[in-house]
C-alpha atoms as a PDB file:
ATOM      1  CA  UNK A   1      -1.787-200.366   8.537  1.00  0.00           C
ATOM      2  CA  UNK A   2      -0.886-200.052   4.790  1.00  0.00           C
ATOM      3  CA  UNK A   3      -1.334-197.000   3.617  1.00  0.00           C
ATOM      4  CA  UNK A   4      -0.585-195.638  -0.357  1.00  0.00           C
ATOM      5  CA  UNK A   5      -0.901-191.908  -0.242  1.00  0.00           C
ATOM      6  CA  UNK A   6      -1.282-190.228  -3.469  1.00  0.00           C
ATOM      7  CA  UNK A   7       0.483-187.123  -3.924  1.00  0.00           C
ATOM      8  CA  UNK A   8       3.422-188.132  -0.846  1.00  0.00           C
ATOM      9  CA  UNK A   9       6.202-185.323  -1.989  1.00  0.00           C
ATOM     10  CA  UNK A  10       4.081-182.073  -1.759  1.00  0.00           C
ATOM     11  CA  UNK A  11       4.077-179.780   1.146  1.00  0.00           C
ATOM     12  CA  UNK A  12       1.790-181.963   3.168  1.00  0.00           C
ATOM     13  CA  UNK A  13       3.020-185.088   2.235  1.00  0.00           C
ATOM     14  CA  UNK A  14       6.974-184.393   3.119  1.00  0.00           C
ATOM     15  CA  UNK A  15       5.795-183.755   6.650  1.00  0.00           C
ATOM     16  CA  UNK A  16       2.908-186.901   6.762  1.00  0.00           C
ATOM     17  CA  UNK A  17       5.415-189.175   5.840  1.00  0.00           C
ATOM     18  CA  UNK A  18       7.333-189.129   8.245  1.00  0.00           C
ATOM     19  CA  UNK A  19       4.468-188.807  10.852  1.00  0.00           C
ATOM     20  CA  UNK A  20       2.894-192.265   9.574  1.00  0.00           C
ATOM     21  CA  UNK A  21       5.707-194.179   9.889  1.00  0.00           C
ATOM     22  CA  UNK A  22       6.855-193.185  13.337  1.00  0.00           C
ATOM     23  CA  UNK A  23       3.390-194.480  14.176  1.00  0.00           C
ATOM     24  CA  UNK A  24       4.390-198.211  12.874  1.00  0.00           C
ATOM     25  CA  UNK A  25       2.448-197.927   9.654  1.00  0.00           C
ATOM     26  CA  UNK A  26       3.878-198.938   6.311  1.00  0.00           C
ATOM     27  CA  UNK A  27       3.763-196.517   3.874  1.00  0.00           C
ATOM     28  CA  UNK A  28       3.657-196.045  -0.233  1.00  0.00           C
ATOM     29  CA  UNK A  29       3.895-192.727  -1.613  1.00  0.00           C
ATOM     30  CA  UNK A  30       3.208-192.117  -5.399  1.00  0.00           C
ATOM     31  CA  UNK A  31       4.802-189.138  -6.944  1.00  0.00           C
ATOM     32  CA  UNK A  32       5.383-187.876 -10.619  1.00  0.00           C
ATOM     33  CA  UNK A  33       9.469-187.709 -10.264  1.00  0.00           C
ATOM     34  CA  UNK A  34      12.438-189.454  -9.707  1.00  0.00           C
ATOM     35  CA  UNK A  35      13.752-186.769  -7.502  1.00  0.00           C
ATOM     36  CA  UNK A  36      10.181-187.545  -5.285  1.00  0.00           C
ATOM     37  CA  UNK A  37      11.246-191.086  -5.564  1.00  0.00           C
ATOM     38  CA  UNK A  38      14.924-190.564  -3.920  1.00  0.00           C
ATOM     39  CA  UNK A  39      12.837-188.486  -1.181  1.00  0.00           C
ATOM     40  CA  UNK A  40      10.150-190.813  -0.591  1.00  0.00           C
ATOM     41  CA  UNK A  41      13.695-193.520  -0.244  1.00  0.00           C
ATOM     42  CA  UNK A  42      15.400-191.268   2.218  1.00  0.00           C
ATOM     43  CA  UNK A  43      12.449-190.876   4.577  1.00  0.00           C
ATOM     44  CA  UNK A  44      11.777-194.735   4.471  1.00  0.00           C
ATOM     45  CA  UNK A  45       8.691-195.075   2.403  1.00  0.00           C
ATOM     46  CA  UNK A  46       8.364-197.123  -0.364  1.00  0.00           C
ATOM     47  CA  UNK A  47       7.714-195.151  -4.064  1.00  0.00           C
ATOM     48  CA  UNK A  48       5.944-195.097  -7.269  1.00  0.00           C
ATOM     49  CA  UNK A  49       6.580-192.846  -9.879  1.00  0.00           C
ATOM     50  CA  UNK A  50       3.102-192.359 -11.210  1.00  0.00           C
ATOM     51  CA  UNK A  51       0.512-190.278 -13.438  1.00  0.00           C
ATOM     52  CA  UNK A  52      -2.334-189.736 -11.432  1.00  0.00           C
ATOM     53  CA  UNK A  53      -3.873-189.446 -15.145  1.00  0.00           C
ATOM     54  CA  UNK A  54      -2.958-192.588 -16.176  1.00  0.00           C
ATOM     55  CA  UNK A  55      -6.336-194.946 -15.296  1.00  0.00           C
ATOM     56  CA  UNK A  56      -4.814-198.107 -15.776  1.00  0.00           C
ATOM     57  CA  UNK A  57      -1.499-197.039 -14.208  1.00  0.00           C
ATOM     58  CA  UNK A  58      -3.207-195.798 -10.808  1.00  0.00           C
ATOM     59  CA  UNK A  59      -5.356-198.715 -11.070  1.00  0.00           C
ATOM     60  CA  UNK A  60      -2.128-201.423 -11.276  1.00  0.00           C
ATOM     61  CA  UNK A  61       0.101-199.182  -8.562  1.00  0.00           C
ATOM     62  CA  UNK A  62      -3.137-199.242  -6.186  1.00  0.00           C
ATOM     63  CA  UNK A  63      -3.965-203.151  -6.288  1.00  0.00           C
ATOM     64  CA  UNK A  64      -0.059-204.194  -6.421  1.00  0.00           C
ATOM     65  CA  UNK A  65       0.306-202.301  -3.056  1.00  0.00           C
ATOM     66  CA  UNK A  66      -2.986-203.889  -1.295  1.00  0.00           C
ATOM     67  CA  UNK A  67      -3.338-200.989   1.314  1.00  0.00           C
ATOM     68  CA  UNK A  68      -5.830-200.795   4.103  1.00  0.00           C
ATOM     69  CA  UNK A  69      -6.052-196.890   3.266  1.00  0.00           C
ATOM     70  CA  UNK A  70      -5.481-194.605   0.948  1.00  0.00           C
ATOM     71  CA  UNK A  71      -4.733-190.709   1.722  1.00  0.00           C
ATOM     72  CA  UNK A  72      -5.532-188.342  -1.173  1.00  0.00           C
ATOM     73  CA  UNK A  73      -3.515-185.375  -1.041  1.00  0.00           C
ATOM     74  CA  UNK A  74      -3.240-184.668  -4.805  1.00  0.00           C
ATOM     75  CA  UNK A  75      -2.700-181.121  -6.199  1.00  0.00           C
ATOM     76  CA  UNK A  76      -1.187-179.185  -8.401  1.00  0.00           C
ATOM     77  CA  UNK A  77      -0.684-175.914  -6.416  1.00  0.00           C
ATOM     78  CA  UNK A  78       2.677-175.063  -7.228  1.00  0.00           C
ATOM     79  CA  UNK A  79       1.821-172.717 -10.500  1.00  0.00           C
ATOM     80  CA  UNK A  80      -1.342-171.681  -8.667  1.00  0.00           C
ATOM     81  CA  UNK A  81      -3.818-172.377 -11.739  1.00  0.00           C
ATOM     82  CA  UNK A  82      -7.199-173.314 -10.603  1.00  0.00           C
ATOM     83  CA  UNK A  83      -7.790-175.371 -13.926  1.00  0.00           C
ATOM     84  CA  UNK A  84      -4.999-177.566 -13.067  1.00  0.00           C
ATOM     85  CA  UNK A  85      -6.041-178.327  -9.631  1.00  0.00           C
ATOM     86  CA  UNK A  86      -9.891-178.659 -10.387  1.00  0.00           C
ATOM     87  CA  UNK A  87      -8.624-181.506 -13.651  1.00  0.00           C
ATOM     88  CA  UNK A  88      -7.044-183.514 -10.676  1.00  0.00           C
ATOM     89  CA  UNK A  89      -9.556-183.093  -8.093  1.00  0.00           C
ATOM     90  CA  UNK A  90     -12.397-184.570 -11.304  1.00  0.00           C
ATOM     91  CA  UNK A  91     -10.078-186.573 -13.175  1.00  0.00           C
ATOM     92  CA  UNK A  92      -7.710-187.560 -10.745  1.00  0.00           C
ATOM     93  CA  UNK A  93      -9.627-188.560  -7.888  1.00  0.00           C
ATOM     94  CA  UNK A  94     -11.798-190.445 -10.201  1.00  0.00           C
ATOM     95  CA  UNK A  95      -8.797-192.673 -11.041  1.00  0.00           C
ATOM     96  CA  UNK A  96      -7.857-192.631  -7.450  1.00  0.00           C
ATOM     97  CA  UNK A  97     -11.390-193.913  -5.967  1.00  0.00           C
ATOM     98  CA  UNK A  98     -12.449-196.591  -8.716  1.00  0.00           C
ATOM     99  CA  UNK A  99      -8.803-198.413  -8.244  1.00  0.00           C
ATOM    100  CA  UNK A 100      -9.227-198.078  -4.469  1.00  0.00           C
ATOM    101  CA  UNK A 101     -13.029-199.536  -4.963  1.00  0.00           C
ATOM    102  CA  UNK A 102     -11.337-202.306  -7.438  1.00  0.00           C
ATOM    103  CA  UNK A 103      -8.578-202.939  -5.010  1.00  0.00           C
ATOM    104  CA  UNK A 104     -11.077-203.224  -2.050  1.00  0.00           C
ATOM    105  CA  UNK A 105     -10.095-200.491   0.242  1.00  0.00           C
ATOM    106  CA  UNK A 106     -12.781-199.808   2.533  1.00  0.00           C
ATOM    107  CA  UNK A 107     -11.039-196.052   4.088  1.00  0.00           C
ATOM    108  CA  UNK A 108      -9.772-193.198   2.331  1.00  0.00           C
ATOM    109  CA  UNK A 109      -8.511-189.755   4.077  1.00  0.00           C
ATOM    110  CA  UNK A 110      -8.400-186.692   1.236  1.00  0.00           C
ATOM    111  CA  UNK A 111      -7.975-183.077   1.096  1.00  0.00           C
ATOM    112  CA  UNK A 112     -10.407-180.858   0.441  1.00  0.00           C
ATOM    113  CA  UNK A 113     -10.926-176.732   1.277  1.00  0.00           C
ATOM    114  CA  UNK A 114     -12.024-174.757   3.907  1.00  0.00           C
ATOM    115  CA  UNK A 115     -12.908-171.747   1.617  1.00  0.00           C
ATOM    116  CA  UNK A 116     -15.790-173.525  -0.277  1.00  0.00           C
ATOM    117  CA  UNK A 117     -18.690-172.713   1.191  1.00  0.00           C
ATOM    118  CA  UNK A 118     -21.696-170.470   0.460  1.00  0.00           C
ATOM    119  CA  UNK A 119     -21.834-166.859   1.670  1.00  0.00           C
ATOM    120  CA  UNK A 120     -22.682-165.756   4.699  1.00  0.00           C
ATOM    121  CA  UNK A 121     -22.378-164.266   7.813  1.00  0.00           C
ATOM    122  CA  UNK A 122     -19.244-165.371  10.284  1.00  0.00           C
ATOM    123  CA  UNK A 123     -17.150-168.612  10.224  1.00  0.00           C
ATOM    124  CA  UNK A 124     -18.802-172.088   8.624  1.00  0.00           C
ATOM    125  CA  UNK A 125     -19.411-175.048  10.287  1.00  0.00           C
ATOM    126  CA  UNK A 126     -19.171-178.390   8.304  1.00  0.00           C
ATOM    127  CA  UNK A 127     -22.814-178.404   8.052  1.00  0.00           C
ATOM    128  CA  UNK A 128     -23.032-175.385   6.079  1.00  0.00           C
ATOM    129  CA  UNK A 129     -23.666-176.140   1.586  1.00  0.00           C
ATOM    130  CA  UNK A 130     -20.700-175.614  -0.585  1.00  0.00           C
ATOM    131  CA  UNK A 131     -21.044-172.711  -2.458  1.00  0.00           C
ATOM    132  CA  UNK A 132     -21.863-174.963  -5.729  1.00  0.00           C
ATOM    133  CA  UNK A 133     -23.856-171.917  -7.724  1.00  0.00           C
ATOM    134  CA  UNK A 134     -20.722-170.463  -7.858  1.00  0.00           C
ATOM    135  CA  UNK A 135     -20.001-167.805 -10.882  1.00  0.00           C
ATOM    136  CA  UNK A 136     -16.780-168.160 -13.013  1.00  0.00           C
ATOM    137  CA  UNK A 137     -14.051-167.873 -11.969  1.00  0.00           C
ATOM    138  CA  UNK A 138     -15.301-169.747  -8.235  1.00  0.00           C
ATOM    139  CA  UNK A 139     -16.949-172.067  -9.942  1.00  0.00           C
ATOM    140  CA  UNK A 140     -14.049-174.032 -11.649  1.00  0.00           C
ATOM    141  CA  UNK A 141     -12.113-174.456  -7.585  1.00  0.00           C
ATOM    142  CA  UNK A 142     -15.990-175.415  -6.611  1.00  0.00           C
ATOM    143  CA  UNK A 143     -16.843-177.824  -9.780  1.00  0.00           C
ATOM    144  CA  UNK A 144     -13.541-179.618  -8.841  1.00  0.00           C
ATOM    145  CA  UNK A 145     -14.300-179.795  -4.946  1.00  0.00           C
ATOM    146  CA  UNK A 146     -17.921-181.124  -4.989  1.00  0.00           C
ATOM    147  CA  UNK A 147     -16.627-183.873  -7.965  1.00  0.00           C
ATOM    148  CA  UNK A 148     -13.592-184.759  -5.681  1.00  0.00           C
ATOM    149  CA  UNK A 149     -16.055-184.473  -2.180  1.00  0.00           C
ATOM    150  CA  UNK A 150     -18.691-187.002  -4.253  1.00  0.00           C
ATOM    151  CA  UNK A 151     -16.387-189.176  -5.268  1.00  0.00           C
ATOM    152  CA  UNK A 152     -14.867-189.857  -2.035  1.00  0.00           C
ATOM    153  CA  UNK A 153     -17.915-190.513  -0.539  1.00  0.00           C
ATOM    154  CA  UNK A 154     -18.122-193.455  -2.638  1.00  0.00           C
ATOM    155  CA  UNK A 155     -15.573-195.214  -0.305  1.00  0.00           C
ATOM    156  CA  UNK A 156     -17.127-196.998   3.127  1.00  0.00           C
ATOM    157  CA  UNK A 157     -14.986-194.760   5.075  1.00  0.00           C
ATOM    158  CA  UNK A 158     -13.798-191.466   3.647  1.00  0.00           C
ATOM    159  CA  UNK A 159     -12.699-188.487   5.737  1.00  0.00           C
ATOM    160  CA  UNK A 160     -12.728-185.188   3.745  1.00  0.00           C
ATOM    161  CA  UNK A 161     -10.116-182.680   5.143  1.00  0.00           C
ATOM    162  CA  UNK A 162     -11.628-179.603   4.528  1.00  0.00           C
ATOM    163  CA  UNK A 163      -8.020-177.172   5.195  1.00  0.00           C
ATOM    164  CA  UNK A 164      -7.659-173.833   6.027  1.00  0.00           C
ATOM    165  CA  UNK A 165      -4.717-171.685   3.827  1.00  0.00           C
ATOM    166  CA  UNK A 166      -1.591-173.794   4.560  1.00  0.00           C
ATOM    167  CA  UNK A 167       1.126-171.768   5.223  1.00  0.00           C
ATOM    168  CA  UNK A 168       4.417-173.503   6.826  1.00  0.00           C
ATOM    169  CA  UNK A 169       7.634-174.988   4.969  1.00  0.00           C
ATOM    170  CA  UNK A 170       6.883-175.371   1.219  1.00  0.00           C
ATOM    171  CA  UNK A 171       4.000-173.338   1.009  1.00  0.00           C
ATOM    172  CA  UNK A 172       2.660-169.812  -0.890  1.00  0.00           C
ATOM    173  CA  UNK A 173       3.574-168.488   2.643  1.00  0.00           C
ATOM    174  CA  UNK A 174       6.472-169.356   3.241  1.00  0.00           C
ATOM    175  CA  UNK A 175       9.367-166.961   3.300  1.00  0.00           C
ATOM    176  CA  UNK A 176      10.527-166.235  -0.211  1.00  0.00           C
ATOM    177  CA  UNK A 177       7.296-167.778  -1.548  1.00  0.00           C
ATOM    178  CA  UNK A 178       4.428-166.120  -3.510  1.00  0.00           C
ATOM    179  CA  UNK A 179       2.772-164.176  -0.767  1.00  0.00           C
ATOM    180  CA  UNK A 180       5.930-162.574   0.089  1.00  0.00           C
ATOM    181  CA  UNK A 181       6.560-161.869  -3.484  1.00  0.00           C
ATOM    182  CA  UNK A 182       2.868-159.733  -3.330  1.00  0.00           C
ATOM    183  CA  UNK A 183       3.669-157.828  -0.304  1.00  0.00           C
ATOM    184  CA  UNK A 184       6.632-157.053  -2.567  1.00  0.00           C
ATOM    185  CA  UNK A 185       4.468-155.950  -4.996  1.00  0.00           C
ATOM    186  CA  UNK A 186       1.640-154.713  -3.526  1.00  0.00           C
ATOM    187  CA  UNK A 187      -0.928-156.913  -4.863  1.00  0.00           C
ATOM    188  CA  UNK A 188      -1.929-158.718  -1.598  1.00  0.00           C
ATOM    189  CA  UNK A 189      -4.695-156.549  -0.060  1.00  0.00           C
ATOM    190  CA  UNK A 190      -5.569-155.932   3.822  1.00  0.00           C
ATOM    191  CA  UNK A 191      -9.171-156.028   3.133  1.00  0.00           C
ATOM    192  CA  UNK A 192     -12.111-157.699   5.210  1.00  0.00           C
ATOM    193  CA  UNK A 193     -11.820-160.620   3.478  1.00  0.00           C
ATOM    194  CA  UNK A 194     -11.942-163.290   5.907  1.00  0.00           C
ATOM    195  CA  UNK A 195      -9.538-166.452   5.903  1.00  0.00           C
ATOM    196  CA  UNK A 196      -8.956-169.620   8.278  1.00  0.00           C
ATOM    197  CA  UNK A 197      -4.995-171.023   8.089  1.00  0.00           C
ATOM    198  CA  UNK A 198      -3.416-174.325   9.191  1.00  0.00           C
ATOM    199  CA  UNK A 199       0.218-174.759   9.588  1.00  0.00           C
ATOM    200  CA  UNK A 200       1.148-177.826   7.485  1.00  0.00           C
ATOM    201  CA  UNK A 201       2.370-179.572  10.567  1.00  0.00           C
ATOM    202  CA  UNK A 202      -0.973-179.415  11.749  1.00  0.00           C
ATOM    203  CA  UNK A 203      -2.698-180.591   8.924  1.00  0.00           C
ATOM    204  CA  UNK A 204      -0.809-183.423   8.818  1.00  0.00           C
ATOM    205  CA  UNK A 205      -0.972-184.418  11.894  1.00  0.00           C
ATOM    206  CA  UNK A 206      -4.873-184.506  11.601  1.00  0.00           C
ATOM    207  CA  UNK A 207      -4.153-186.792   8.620  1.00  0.00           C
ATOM    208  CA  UNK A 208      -3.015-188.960  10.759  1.00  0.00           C
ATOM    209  CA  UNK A 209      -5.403-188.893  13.311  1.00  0.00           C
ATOM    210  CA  UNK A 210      -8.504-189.123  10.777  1.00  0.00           C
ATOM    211  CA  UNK A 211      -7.873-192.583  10.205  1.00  0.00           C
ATOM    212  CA  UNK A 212      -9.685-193.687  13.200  1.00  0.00           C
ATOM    213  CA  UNK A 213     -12.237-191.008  12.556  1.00  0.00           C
ATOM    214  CA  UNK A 214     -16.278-191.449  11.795  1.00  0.00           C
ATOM    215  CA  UNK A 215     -17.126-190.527   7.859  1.00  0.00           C
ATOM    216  CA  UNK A 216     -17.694-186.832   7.147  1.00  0.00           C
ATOM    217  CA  UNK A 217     -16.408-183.610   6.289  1.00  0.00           C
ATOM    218  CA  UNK A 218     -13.803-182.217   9.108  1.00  0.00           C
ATOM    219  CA  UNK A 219     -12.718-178.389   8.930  1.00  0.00           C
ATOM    220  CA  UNK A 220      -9.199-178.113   9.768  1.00  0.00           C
ATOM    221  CA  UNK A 221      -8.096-174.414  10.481  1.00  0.00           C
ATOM    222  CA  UNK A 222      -6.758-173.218  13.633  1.00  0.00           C
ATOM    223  CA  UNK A 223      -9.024-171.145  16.089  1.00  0.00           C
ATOM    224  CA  UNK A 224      -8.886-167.573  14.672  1.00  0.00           C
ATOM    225  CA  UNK A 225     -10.382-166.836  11.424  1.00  0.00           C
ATOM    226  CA  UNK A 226      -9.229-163.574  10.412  1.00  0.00           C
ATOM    227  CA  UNK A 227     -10.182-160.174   8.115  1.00  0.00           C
ATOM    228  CA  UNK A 228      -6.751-159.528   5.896  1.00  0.00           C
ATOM    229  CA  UNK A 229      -6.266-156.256   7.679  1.00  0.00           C
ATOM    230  CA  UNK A 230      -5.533-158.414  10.535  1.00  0.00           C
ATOM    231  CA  UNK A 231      -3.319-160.864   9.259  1.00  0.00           C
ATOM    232  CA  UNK A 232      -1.718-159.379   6.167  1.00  0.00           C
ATOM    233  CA  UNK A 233       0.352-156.874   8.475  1.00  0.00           C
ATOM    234  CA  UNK A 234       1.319-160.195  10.589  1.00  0.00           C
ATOM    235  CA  UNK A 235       2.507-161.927   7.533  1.00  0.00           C
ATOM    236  CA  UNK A 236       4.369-159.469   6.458  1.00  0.00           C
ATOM    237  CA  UNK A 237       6.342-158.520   9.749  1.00  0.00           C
ATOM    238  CA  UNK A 238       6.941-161.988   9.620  1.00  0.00           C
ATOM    239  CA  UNK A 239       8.398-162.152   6.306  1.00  0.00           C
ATOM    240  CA  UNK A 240      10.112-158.636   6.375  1.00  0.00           C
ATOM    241  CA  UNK A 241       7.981-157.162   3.657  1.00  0.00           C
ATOM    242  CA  UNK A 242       6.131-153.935   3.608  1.00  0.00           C
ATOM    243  CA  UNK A 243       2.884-153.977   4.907  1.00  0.00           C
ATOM    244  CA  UNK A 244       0.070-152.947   2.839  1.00  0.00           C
ATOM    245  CA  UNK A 245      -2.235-149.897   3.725  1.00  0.00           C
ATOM    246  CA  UNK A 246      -5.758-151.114   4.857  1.00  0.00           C
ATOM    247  CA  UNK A 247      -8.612-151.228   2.353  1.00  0.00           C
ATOM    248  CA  UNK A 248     -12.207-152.096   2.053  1.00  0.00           C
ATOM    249  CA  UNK A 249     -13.961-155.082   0.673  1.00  0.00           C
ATOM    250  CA  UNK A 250     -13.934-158.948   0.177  1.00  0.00           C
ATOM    251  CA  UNK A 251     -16.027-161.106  -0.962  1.00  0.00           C
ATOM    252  CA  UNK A 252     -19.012-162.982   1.130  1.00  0.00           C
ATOM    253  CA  UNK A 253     -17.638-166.347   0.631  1.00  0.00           C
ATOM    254  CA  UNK A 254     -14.688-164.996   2.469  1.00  0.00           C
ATOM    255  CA  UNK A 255     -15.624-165.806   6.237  1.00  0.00           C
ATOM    256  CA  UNK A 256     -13.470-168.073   7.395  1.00  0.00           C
ATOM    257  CA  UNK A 257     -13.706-171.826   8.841  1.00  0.00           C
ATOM    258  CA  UNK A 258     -14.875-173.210  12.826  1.00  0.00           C
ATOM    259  CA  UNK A 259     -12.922-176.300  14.117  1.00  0.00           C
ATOM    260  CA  UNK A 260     -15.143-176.971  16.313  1.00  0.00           C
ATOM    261  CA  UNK A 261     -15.807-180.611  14.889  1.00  0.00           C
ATOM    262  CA  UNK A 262     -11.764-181.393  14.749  1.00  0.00           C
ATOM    263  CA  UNK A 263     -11.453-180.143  18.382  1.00  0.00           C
ATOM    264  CA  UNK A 264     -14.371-182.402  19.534  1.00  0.00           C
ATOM    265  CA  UNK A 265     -12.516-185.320  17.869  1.00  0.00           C
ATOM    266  CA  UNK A 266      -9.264-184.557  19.295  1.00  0.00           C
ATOM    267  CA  UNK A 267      -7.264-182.746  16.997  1.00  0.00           C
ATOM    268  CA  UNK A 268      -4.965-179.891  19.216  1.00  0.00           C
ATOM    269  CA  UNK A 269      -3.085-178.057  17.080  1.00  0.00           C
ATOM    270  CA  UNK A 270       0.733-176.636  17.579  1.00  0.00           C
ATOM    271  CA  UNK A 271      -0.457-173.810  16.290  1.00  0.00           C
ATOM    272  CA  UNK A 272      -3.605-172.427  17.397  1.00  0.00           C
ATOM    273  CA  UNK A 273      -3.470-169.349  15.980  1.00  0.00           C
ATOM    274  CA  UNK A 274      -1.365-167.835  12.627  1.00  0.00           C
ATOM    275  CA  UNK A 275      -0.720-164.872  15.084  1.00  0.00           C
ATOM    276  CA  UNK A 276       2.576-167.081  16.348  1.00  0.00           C
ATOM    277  CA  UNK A 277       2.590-169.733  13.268  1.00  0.00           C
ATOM    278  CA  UNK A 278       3.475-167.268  10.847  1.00  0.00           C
ATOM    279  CA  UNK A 279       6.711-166.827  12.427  1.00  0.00           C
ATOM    280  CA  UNK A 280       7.704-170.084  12.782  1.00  0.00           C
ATOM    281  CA  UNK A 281       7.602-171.415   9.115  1.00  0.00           C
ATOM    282  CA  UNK A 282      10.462-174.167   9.308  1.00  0.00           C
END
């Protein structure tokens, strides 16, 4: 297949890459740099520098390229502002979907959250409603999810990647990244708040493997959702950072993600759980 992902240099895309094309597909990454360019040239892809902003721009690098997919794994994570991320999931996956539409690309594959959905009690299933009544500040990560979720849908084929917390090479988790930077501190708390993780091997291997899967929302988080008085401690005896003591709280959104779907459809995880992922972050 041809297949243009969008957003080929982050964390998941540096690992995807390479993935795709060992399975014979030809691949076009857009990024926003010529450094991601050189990258995207070493690994054997073909590159555009792009502005995922820029309508007419996605719309020409899209139809010159005449994929059979497109993956959407556009974000802007690295400063960790939730306006930023929610303007591409609206804005940018707008761009992204009406060129694929103009260009006649019948699948598209993008990345969505695990950490969406409504409050309740114990881990959500993909059946379970987005938590789209939201209050501030939720509701700008949710506005942008449900716009980028709806417009994907759009497409014949879409898969939406709903991911657990990535941690793995290039990631908030990694060694030297922000989370060990708040152990540090003492701002990341070992609450109940519960979270589902993916190592970003993982997720990209389901990338791969959801383009031969049926429409639909797919949670992809390994098979222990976890309080953060259970895996905060881990983390940090992973990264060599003081734990924190254990406190109370979190909020009800916080419950975590099943797999059950992606196990049913053949996804098998290197890592199954964060419990032996966190220490191997290469």
């Amino acid at each position: 297949m041809r297949i243009f992902i969008a957003g080929a240099t982050g964390a998941i895309g540096s690992v995807l890459v390479p993935l795709l094309l060992d399975a014979g597909h030809t691949v076009t990454g857009s990024t926003r740099t010529e450094q991601g360019l050189a990258e995207l040239a070493a690994r054997g892809a073909n590159g555009v520098r792009l502005d995922v902003f820029d309508r007419d721009a996605v719309a020409a690098a899209v139809a010159a390229d005449a994929p059979d997919a497109v993956i959407h794994q556009l974000t802007a994570l690295g400063a960790g502002n939730p306006a930023d991320n929610a303007r591409i999931r609206i804005e940018g996956t707008r761009n992204l979907v009406d060129a694929a539409k103009r260009a006649g690309v019948r699948t598209m594959i993008a990345q969505s959250i695990a950490w969406a959905y409504e409050p309740g009690q114990g881990p959500a299933g993909e059946a379970t409603p987005l938590d789209t009544g939201a209050p501030q500040p939720r509701q700008t990560t949710l506005g942008g999810i449900t716009a980028l979720e709806g417009a994907v849908s759009e497409i014949d084929r879409h898969v939406i990647l709903r991911f657990g917390a990535f941690y793995g090479p290039g990631t908030w988790y990694a060694p030297g990244s922000l989370m060990a930077d708040r152990l540090t501190g003492g701002t990341l708390p070992a609450n109940d708040a519960v979270s589902s993780f993916v190592h970003v091997r993982d997720a990209a291997q389901a990338t791969v493997q959801a383009l031969d899967w049926p429409s639909g929302p797919v949670n992809i988080a390994d098979d222990h959702p976890a309080p953060a008085h259970t895996w905060v401690p881990a983390l940090a005896a992973a990264l060599d950072r003081p734990a924190p003591p254990r406190t109370r709280g979190g909020a009800a959104w916080e419950r975590g993600a099943l797999n059950t779907r992606a196990r049913s459809l053949g996804w098998t995880p290197q890592h199954s759980t964060w419990r032996t992922g966190f220490a191997d972050q290469r």
